[in-house]
N, C-alpha and C. Protein backbone atom coordinates (compact mmCIF):
# COMPACT_ATOMS: atom_id res chain seq x y z
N UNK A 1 0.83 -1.20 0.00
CA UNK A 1 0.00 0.00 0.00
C UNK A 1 0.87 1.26 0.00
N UNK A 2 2.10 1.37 0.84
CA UNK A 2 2.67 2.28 1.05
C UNK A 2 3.30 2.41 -0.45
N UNK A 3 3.22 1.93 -1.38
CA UNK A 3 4.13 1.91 -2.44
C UNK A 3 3.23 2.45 -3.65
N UNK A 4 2.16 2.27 -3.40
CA UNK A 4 1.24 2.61 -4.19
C UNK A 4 1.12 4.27 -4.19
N UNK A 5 0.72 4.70 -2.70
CA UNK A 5 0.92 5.71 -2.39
C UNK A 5 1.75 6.86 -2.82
N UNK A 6 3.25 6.54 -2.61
CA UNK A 6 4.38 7.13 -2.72
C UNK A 6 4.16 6.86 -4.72
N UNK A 7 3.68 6.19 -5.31
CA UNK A 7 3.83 6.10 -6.98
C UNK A 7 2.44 7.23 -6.83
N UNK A 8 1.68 7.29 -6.48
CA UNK A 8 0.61 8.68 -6.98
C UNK A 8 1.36 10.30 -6.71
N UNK A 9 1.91 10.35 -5.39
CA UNK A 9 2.55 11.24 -4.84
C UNK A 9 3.32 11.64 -5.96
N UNK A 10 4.75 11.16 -6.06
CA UNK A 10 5.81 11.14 -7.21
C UNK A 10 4.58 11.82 -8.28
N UNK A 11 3.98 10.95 -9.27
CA UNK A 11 3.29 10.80 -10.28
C UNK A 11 2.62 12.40 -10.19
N UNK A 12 2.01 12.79 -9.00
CA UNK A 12 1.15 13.89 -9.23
C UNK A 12 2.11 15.00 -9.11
N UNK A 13 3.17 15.33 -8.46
CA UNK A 13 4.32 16.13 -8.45
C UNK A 13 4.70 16.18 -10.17
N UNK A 14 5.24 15.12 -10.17
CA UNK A 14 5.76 15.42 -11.89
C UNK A 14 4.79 16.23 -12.80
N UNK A 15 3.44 15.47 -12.90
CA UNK A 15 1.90 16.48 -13.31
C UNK A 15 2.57 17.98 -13.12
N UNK A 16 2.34 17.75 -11.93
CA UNK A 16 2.13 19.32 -11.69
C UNK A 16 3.06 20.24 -11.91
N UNK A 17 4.74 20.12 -11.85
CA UNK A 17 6.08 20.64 -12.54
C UNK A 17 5.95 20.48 -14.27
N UNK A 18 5.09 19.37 -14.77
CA UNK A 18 4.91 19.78 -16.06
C UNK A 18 3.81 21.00 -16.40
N UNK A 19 2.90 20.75 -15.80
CA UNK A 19 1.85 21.54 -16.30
C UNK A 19 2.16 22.94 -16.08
N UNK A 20 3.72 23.44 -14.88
CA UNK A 20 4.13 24.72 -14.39
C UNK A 20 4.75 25.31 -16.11
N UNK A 21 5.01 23.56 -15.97
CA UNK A 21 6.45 24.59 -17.28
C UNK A 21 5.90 24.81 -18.42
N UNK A 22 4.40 24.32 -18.39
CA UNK A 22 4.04 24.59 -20.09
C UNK A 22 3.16 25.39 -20.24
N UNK A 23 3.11 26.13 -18.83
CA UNK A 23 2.77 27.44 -18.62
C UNK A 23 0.68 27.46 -18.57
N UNK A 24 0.46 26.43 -17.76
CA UNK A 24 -0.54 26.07 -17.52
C UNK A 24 -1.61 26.62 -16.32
N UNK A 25 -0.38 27.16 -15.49
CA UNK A 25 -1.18 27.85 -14.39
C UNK A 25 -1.41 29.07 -14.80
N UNK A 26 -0.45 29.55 -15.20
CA UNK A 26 -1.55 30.85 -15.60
C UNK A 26 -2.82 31.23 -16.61
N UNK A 27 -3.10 30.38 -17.20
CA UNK A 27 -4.32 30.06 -17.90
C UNK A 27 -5.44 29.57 -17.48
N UNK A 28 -5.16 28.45 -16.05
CA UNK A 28 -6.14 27.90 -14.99
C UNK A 28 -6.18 29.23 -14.24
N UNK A 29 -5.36 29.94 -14.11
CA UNK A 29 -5.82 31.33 -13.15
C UNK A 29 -6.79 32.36 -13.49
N UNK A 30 -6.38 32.11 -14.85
CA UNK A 30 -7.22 33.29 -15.61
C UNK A 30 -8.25 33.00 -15.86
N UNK A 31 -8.95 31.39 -16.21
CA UNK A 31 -10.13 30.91 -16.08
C UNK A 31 -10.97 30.80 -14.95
N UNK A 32 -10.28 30.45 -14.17
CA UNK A 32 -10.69 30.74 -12.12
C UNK A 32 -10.95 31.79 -12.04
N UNK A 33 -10.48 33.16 -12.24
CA UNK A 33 -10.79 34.46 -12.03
C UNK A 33 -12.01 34.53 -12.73
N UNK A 34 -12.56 34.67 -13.98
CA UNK A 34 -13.21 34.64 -14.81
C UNK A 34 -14.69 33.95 -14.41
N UNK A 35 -14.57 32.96 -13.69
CA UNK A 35 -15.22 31.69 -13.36
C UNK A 35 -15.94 32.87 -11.46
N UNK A 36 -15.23 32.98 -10.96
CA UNK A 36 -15.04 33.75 -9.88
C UNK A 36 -15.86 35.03 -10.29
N UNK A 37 -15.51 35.63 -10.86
CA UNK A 37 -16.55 37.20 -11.25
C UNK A 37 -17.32 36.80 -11.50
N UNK A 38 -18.00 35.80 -12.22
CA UNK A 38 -19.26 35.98 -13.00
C UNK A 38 -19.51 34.84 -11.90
N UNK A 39 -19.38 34.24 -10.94
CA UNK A 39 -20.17 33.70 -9.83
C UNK A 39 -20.75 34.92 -8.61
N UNK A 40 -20.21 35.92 -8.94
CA UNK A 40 -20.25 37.09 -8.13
C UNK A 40 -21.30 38.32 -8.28
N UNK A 41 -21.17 38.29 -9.61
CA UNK A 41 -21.92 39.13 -10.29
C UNK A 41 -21.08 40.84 -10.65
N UNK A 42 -19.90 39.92 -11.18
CA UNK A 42 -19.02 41.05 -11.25
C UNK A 42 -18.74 41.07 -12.70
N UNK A 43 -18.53 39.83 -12.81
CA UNK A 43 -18.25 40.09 -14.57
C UNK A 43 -19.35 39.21 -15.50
């Protein structure tokens, strides 16, 4: 079990250092914001 674990961990780290470098968060940010105003009644 513990091995399983530590392979999602690893696995979702790597995800997430790729998705930094291909410049992914700032596009999920800008959709979140977006997503965010117009739940608000701002945009």
């Amino acid at each position: 079990m513990k091995k399983f674990q530590l392979t999602l961990l690893v696995s979702g780290i790597i995800m997430t250092a790729v998705g930094i470098a291909n410049g992914e968060a700032s596009e999920i940010l800008a959709k979140a914001t977006v997503v965010c105003m117009e739940c608000i009644g701002i945009g």
